[in-house]
N, C-alpha and C. Protein backbone atom coordinates (compact mmCIF):
# COMPACT_ATOMS: atom_id res chain seq x y z
N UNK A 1 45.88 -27.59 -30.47
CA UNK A 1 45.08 -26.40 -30.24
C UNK A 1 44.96 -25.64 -31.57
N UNK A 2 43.58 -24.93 -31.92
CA UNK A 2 43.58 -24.68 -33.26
C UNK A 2 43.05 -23.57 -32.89
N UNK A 3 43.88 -21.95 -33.23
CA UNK A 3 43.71 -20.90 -33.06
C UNK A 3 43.86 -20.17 -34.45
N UNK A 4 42.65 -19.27 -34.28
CA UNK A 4 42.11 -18.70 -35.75
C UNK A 4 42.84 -17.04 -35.48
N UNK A 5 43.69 -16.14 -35.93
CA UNK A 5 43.75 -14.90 -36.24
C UNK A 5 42.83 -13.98 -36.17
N UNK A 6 42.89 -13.02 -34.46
CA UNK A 6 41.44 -12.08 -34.86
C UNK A 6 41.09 -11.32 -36.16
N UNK A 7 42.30 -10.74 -36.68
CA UNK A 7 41.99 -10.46 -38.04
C UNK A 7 41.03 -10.88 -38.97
N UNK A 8 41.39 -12.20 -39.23
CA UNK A 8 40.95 -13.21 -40.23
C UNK A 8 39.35 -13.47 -39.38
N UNK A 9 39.37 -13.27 -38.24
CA UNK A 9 38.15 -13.67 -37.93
C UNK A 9 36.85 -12.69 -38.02
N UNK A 10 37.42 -11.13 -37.43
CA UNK A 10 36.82 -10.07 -37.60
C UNK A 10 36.27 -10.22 -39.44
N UNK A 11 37.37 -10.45 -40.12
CA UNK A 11 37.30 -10.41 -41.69
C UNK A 11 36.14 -11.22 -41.96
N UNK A 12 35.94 -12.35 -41.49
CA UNK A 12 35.06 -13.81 -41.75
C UNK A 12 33.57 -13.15 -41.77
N UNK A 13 33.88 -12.58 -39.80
CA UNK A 13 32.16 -12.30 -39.22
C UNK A 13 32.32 -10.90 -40.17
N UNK A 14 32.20 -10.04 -40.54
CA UNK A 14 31.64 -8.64 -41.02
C UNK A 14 31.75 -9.48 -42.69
N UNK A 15 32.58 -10.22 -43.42
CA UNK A 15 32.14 -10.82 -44.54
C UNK A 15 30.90 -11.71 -44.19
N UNK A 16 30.27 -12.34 -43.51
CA UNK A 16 28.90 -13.03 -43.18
C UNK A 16 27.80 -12.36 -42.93
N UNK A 17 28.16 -10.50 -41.86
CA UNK A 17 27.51 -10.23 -41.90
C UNK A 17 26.89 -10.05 -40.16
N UNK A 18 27.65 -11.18 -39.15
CA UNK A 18 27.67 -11.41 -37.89
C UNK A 18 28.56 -10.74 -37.08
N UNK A 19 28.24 -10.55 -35.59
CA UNK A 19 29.11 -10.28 -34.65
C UNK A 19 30.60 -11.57 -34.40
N UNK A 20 31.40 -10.28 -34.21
CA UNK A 20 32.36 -11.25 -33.85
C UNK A 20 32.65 -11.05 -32.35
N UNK A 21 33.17 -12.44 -31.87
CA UNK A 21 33.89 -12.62 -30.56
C UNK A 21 34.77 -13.25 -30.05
N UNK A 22 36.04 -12.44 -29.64
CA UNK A 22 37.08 -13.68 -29.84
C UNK A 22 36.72 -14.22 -28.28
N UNK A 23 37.10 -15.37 -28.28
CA UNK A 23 36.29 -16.55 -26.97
C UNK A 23 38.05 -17.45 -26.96
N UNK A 24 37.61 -17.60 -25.45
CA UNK A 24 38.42 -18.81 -25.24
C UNK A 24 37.80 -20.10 -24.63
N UNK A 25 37.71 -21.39 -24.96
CA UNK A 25 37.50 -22.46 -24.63
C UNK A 25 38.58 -23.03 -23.30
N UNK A 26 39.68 -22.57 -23.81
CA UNK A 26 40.85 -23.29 -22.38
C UNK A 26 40.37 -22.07 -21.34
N UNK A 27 40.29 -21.14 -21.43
CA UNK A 27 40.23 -20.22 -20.31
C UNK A 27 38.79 -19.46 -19.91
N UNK A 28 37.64 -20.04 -20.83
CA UNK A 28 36.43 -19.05 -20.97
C UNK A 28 36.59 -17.54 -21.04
N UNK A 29 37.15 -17.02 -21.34
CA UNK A 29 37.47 -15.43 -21.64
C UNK A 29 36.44 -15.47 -22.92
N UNK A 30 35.94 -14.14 -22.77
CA UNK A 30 34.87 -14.21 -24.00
C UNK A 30 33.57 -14.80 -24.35
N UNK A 31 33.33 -16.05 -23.44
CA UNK A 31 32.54 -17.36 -23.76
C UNK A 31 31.02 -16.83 -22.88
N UNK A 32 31.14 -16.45 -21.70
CA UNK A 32 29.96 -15.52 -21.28
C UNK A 32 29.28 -14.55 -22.32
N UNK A 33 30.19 -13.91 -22.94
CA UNK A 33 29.52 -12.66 -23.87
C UNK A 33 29.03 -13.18 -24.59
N UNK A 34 29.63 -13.68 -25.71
CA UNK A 34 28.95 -14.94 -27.16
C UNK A 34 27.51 -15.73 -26.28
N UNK A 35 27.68 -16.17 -25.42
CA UNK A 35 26.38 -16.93 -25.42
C UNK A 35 25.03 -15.63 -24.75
N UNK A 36 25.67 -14.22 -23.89
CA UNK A 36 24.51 -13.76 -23.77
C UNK A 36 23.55 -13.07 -24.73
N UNK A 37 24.73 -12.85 -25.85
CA UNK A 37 24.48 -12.21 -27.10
C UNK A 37 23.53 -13.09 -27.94
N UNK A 38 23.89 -13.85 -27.63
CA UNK A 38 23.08 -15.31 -28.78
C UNK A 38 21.83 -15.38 -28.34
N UNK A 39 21.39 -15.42 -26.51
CA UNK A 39 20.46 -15.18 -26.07
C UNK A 39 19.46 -14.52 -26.49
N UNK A 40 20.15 -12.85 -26.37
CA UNK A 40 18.98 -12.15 -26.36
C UNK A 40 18.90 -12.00 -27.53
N UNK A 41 19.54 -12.56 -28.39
CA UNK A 41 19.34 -11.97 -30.03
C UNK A 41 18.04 -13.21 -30.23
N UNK A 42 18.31 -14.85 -29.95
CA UNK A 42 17.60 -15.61 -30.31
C UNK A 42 16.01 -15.10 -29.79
N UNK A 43 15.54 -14.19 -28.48
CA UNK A 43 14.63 -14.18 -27.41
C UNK A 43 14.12 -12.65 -28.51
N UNK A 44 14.72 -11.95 -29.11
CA UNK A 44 14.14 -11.22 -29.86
C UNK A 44 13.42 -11.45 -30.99
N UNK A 45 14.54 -12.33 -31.46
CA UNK A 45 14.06 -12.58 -32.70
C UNK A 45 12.53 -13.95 -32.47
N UNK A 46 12.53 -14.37 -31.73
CA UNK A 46 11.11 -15.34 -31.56
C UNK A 46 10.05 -14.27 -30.94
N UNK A 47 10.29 -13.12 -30.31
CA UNK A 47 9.14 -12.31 -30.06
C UNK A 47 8.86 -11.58 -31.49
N UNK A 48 9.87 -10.97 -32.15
CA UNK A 48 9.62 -10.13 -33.54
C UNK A 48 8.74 -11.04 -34.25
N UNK A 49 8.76 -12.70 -34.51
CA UNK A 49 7.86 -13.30 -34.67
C UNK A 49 6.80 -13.82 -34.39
N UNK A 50 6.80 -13.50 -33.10
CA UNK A 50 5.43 -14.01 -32.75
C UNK A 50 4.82 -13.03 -31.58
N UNK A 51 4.38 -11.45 -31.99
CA UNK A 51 4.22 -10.42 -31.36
C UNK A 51 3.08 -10.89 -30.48
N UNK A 52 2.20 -12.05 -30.28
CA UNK A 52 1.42 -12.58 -29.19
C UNK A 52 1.83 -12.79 -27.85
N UNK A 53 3.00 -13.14 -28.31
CA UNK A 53 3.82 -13.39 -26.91
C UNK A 53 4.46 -12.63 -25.73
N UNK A 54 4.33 -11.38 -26.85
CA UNK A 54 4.70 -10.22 -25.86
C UNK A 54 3.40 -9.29 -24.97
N UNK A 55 2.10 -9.81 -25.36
CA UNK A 55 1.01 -9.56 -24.92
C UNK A 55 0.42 -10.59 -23.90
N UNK A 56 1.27 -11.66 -23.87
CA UNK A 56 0.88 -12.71 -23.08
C UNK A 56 0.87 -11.87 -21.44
N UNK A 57 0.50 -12.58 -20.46
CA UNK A 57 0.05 -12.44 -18.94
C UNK A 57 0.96 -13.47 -18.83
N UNK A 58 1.84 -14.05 -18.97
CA UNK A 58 2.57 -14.74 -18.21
C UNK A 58 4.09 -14.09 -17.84
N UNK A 59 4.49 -14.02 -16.48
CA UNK A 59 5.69 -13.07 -16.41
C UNK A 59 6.67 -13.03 -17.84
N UNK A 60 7.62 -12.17 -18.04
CA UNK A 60 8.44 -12.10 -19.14
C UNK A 60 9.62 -12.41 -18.32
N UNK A 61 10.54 -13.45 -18.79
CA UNK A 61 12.15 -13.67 -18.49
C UNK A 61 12.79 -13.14 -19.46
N UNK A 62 14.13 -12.67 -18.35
CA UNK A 62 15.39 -11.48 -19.32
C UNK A 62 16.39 -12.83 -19.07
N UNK A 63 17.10 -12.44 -20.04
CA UNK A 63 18.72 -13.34 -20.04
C UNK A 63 19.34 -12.24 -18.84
N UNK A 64 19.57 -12.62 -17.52
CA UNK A 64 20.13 -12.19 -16.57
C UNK A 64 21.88 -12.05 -16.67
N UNK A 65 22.41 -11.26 -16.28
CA UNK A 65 23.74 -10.81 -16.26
C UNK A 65 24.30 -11.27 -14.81
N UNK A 66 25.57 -12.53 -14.70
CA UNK A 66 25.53 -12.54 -13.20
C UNK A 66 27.01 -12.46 -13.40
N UNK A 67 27.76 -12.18 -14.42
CA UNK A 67 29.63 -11.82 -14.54
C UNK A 67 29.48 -13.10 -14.92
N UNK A 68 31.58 -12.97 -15.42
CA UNK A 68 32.00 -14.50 -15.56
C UNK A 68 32.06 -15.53 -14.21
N UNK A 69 31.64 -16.62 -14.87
CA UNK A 69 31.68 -17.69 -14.28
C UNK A 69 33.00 -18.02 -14.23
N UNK A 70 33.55 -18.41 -12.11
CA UNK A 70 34.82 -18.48 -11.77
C UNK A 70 35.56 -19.49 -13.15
N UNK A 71 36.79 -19.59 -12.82
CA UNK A 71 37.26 -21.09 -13.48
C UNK A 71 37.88 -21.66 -12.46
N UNK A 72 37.43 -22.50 -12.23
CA UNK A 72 38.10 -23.54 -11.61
C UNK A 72 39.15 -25.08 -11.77
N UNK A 73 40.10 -24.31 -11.73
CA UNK A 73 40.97 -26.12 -12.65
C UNK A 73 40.78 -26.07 -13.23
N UNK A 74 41.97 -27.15 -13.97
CA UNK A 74 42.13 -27.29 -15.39
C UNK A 74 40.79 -27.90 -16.46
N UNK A 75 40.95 -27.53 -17.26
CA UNK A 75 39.31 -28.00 -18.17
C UNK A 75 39.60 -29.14 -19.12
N UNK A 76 40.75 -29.28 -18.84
CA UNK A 76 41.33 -30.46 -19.91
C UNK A 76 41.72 -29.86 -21.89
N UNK A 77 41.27 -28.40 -22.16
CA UNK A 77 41.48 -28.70 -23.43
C UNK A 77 42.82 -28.23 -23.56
N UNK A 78 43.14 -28.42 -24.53
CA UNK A 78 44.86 -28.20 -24.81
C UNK A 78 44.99 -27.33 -26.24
């Protein structure tokens, strides 16, 4: 198991310039947030580029919020 220091990590993302999030893979703690964040950041940033799309007539989809996803059993990582 290869675990990084929030410190060192906070240090990493604000030296890059990015959000940080500490996430867990064995337990998903965290792992909901990081990907809704990634979402709506990616869903912005393709409308900021292509301001047609936000004028389009075709309904608009949101990255929906539904909580963490249960865990169920073991996930196998170690």
């Amino acid at each position: 198991m290869k675990e990084i220091q929030t410190a060192k990590g906070q240090a990493y993302a604000s030296e890059q310039n990015i959000k940080f999030f500490e996430t867990s893979a064995k337990t998903g703690v965290g792992v909901d947030d990081a990907f809704l964040y990634l979402a709506r950041e990616i869903k912005k940033n393709v409308l900021d580029k292509n301001p047609d799309l936000k004028k389009s007539d075709s309904p608009q989809r949101d990255v929906v919020e539904y909580g963490p996803a249960p865990f169920v059993g073991k996930c196998g990582c170690s």
